[in-house]
Protein backbone atom coordinates (compact mmCIF):
# COMPACT_ATOMS: atom_id res chain seq x y z
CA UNK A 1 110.39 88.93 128.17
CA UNK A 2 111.72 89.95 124.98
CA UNK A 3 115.60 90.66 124.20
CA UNK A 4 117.35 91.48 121.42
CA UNK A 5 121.20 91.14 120.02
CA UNK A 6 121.62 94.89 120.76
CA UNK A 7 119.86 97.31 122.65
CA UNK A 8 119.02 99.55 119.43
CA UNK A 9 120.14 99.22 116.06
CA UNK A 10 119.40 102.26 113.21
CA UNK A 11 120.40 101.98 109.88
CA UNK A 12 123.06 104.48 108.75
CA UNK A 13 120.25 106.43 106.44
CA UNK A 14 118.19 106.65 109.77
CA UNK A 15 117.49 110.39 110.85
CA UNK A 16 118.78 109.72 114.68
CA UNK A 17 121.99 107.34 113.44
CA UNK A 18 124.33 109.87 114.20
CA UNK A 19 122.67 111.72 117.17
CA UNK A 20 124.25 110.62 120.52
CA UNK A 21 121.51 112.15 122.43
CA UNK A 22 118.67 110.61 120.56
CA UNK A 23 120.22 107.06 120.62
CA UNK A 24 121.14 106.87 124.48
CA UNK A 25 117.08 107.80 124.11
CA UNK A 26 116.19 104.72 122.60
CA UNK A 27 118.17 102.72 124.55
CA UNK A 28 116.73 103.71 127.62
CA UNK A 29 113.35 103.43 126.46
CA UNK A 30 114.19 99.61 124.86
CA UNK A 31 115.70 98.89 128.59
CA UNK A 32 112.25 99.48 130.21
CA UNK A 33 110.63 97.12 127.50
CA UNK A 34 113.44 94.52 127.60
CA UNK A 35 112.49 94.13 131.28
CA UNK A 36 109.04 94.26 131.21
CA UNK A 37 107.42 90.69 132.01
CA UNK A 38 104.08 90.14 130.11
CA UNK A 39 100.97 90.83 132.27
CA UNK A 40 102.87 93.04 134.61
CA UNK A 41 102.26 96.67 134.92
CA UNK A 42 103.54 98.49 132.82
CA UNK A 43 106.75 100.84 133.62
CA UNK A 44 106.49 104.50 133.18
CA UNK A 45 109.21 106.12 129.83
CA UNK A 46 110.76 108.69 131.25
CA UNK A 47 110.35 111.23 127.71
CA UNK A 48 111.65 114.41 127.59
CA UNK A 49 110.23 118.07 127.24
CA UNK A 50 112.01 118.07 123.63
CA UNK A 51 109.81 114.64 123.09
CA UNK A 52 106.19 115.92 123.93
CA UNK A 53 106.53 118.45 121.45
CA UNK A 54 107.76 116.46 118.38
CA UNK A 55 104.36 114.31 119.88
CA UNK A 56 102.16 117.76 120.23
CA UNK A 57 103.73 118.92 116.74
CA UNK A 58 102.30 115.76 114.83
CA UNK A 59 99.40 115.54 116.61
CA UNK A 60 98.01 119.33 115.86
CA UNK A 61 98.44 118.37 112.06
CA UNK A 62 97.13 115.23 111.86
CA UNK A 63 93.84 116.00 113.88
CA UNK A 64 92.33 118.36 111.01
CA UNK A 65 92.91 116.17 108.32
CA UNK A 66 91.70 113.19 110.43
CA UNK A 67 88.36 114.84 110.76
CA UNK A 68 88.26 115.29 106.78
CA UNK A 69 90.10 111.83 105.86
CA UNK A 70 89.08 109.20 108.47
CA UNK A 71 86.10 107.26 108.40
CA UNK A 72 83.50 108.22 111.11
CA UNK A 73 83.46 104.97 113.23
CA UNK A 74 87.35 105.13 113.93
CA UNK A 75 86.92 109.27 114.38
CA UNK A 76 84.56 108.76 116.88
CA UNK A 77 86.30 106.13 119.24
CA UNK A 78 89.62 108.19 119.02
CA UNK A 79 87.48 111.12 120.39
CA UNK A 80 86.26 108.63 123.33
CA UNK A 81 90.25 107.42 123.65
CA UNK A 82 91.15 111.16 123.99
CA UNK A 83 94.47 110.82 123.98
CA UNK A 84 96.39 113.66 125.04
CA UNK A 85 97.68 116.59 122.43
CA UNK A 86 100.37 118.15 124.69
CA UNK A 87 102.16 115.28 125.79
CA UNK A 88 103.27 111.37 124.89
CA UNK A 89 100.66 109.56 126.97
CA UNK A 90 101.63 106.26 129.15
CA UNK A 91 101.01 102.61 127.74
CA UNK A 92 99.30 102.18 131.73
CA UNK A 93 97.04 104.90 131.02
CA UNK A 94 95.80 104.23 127.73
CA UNK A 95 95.15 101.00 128.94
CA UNK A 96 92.93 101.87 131.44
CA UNK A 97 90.50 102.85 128.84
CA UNK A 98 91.36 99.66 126.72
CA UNK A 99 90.53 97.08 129.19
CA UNK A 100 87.62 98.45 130.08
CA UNK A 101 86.23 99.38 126.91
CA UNK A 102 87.05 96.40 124.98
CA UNK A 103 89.17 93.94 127.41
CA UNK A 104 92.65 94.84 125.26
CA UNK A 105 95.81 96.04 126.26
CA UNK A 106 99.23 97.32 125.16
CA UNK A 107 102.70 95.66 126.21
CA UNK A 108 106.02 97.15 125.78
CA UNK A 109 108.76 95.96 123.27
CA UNK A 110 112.12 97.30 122.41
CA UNK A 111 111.48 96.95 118.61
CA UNK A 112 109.62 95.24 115.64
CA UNK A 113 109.31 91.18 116.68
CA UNK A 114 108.20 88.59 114.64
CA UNK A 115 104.73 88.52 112.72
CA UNK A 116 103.92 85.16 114.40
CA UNK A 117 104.40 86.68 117.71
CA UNK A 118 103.01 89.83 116.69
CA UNK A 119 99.82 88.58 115.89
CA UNK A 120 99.27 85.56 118.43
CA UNK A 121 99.48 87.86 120.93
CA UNK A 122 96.74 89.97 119.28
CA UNK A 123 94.58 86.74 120.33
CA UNK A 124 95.41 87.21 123.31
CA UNK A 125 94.20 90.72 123.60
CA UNK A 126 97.52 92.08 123.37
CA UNK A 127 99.35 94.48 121.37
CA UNK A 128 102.96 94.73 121.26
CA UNK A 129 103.79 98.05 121.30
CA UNK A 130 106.87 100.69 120.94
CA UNK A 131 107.19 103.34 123.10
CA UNK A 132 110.33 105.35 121.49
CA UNK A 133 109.08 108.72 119.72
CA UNK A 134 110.65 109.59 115.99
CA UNK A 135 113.22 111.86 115.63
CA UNK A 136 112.80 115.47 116.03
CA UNK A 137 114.38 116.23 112.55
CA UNK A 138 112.14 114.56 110.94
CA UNK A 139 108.84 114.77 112.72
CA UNK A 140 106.79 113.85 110.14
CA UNK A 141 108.86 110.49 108.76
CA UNK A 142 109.47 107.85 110.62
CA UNK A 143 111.34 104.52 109.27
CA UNK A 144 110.04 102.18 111.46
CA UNK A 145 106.63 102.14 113.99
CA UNK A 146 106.87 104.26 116.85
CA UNK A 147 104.49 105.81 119.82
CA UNK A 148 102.55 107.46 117.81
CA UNK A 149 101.59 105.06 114.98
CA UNK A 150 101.06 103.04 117.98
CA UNK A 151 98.50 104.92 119.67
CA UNK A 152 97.32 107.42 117.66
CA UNK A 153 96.70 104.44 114.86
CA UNK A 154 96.54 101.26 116.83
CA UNK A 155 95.71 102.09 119.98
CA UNK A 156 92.36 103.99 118.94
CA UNK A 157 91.28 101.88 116.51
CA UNK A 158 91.33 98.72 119.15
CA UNK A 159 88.62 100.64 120.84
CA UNK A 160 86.22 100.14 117.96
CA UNK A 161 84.32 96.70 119.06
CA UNK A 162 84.61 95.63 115.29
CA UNK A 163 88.80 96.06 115.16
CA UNK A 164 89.04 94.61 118.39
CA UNK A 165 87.39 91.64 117.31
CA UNK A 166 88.94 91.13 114.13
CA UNK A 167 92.13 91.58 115.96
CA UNK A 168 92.15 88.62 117.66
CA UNK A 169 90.46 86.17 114.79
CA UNK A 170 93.80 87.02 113.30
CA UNK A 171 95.82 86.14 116.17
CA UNK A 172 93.72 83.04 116.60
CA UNK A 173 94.53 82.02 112.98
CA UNK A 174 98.23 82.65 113.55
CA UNK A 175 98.09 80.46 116.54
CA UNK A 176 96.64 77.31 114.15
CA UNK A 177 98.62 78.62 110.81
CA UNK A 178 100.71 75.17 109.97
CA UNK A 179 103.41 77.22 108.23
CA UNK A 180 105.05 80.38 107.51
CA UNK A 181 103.42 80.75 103.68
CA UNK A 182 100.04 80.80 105.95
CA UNK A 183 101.63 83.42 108.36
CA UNK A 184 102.94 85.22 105.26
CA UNK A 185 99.11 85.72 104.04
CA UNK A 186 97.77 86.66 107.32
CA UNK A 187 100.32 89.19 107.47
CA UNK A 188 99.32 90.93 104.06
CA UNK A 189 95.36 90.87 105.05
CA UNK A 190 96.38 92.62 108.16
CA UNK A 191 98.66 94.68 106.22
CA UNK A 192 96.32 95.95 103.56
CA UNK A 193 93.46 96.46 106.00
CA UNK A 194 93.88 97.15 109.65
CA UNK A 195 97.37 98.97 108.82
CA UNK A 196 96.66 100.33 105.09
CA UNK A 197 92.59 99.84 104.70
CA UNK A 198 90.54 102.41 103.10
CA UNK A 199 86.86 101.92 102.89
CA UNK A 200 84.14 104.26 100.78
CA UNK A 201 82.09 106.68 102.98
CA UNK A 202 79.46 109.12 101.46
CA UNK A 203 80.95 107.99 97.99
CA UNK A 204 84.41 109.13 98.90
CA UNK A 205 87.86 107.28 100.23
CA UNK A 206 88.47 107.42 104.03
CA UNK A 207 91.34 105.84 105.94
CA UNK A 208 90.51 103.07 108.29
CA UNK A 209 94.37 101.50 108.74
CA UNK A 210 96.71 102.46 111.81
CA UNK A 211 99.31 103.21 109.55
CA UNK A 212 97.44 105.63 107.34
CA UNK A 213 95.69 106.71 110.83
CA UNK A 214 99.50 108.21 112.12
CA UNK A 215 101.06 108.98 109.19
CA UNK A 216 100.19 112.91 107.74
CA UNK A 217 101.17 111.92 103.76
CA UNK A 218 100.41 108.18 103.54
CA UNK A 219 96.97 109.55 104.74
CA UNK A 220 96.67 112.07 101.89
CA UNK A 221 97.91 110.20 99.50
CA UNK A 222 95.16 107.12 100.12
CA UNK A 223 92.18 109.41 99.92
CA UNK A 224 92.80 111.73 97.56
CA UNK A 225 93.29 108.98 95.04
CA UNK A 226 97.68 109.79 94.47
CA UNK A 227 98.13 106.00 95.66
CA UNK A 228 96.50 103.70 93.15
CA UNK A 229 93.49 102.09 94.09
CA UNK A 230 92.30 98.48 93.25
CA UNK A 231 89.09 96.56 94.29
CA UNK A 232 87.66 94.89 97.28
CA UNK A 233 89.32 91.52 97.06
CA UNK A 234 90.49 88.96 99.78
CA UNK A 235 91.91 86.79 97.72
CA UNK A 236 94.20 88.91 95.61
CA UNK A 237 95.00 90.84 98.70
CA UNK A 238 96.58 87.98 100.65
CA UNK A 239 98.98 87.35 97.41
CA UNK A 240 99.96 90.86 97.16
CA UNK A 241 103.35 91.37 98.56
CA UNK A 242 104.12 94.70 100.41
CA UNK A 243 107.20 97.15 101.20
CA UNK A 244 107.26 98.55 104.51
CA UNK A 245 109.91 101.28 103.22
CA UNK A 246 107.89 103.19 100.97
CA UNK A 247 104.94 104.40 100.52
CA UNK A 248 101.98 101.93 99.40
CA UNK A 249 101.64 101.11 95.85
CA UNK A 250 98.06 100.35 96.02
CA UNK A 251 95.27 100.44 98.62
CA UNK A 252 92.55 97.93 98.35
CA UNK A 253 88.88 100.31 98.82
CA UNK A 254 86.13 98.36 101.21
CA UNK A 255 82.86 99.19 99.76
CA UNK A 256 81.92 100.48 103.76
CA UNK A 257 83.87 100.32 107.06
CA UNK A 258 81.04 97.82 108.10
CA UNK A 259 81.65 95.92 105.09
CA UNK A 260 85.86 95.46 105.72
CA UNK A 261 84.58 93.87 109.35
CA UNK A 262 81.99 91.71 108.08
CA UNK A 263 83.87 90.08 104.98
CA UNK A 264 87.66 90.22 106.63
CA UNK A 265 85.32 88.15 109.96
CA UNK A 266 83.90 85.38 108.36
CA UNK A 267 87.50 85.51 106.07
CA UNK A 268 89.27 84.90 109.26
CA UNK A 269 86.09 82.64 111.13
């Protein structure tokens, strides 16, 4: 079980700081993680009509420019996810598909936890996931990861083989890492390729990272060559500090999706 200090805490810039409504929201939802033991079943979140449709609203204009943007392989297991368009799916029944398809599934948590624990639990075929939706004034923006970076970018890419995989070798390394410098690298290989990867595709830039997967302008922005682009490099990646705030400085280009699994595996092996 996880717990936190508070229930919710937003930062006074946040868009739902000062909406009474939209933080009793939270709350609620951070209750149902909070009490959630690992390997039960997961509780239903109770979301609201108002909710769905900040979900349906995001999803309707990220699926065009995920067809254009996104690189086939992760394209074509999000069309075998199928997550729904109308409405914020369940954790339960996207996992239904994930443990089937690739033995992986999704626990609640009230908030971001620690990248140690993030990714050990990876290894254990577990992703610790938010269910809390963004705030419906800014549906397009949200300051920290919420349902749908979580599903739309996480959830489908697990269901590629290759992701899953990959997924827990770095958990498995986090598990053995001797100190938090090692952590620290792990963190920025998973940051600048499962969350932020692009990889070349018919000779141009598609998105292959959950965060570029779920967000409408950090996915523009990464393949139409506005965020500056450096080479394939493991080594210079895991030294390259990141800002979770803003949008990427750089993006690090795979030369193919195939290739980001294959080097980033025997990397991690």
């Amino acid at each position: 079980m996880f717990s936190l200090d508070n229930i919710v805490q937003l930062d006074q810039d946040h868009p739902g700081f000062r909406d009474a409504t939209y933080r009793a929201r939270r709350d609620a939802i951070a209750r149902i993680a909070l009490a959630h033991e690992s390997g039960a079943p997961v509780p239903h979140a109770p979301y609201s009509d108002a909710e769905h449709g900040v979900w349906a609203l995001i999803l309707g204009q990220l699926a065009p420019l995920h067809r254009r943007l996104v690189c086939r392989e992760l394209n074509e297991v999000s069309e075998a996810l199928a997550l729904p368009t109308d409405r914020i799916p369940q954790l339960a029944e996207v996992n239904a598909r994930l443990v089937q398809g690739v033995g992986f599934r999704m626990e609640p948590v009230a908030g971001l936890v620690k990248a140690r624990l993030f990714l050990e639990y990876l290894g254990m075929g577990v992703f610790l996931s938010t269910q809390y939706i963004r705030h419906h004034s800014k549906p397009m923006y949200t300051p920290e990861p919420d349902v749908v970076h979580e599903l739309v970018g996480h959830a489908a890419s697990l269901l590629h083989p290759g992701v899953c995989a990959l997924s827990r070798l770095f958990g498995q390394r986090a598990k053995e890492a001797r100190d938090e410098a090692e952590i620290e690298r792990l963190t920025r290989l998973y940051w600048y390729t499962l969350e932020f990867g692009v990889c070349l595709q018919d000779g141009e830039l598609k998105a292959v990272g959950a965060g570029l997967l779920s967000s409408i302008g950090e996915l523009q922005r990464s393949t139409s060559g506005e965020t500056p682009t450096a080479p394939w490099d493991l080594q210079r990646i895991e030294a390259t500090p990141y800002d979770p705030t803003t949008y990427q400085p750089v993006v690090f280009v795979a030369p193919s999706f195939q290739a980001m699994l294959d080097d980033l595996g025997a990397w991690l092996g």
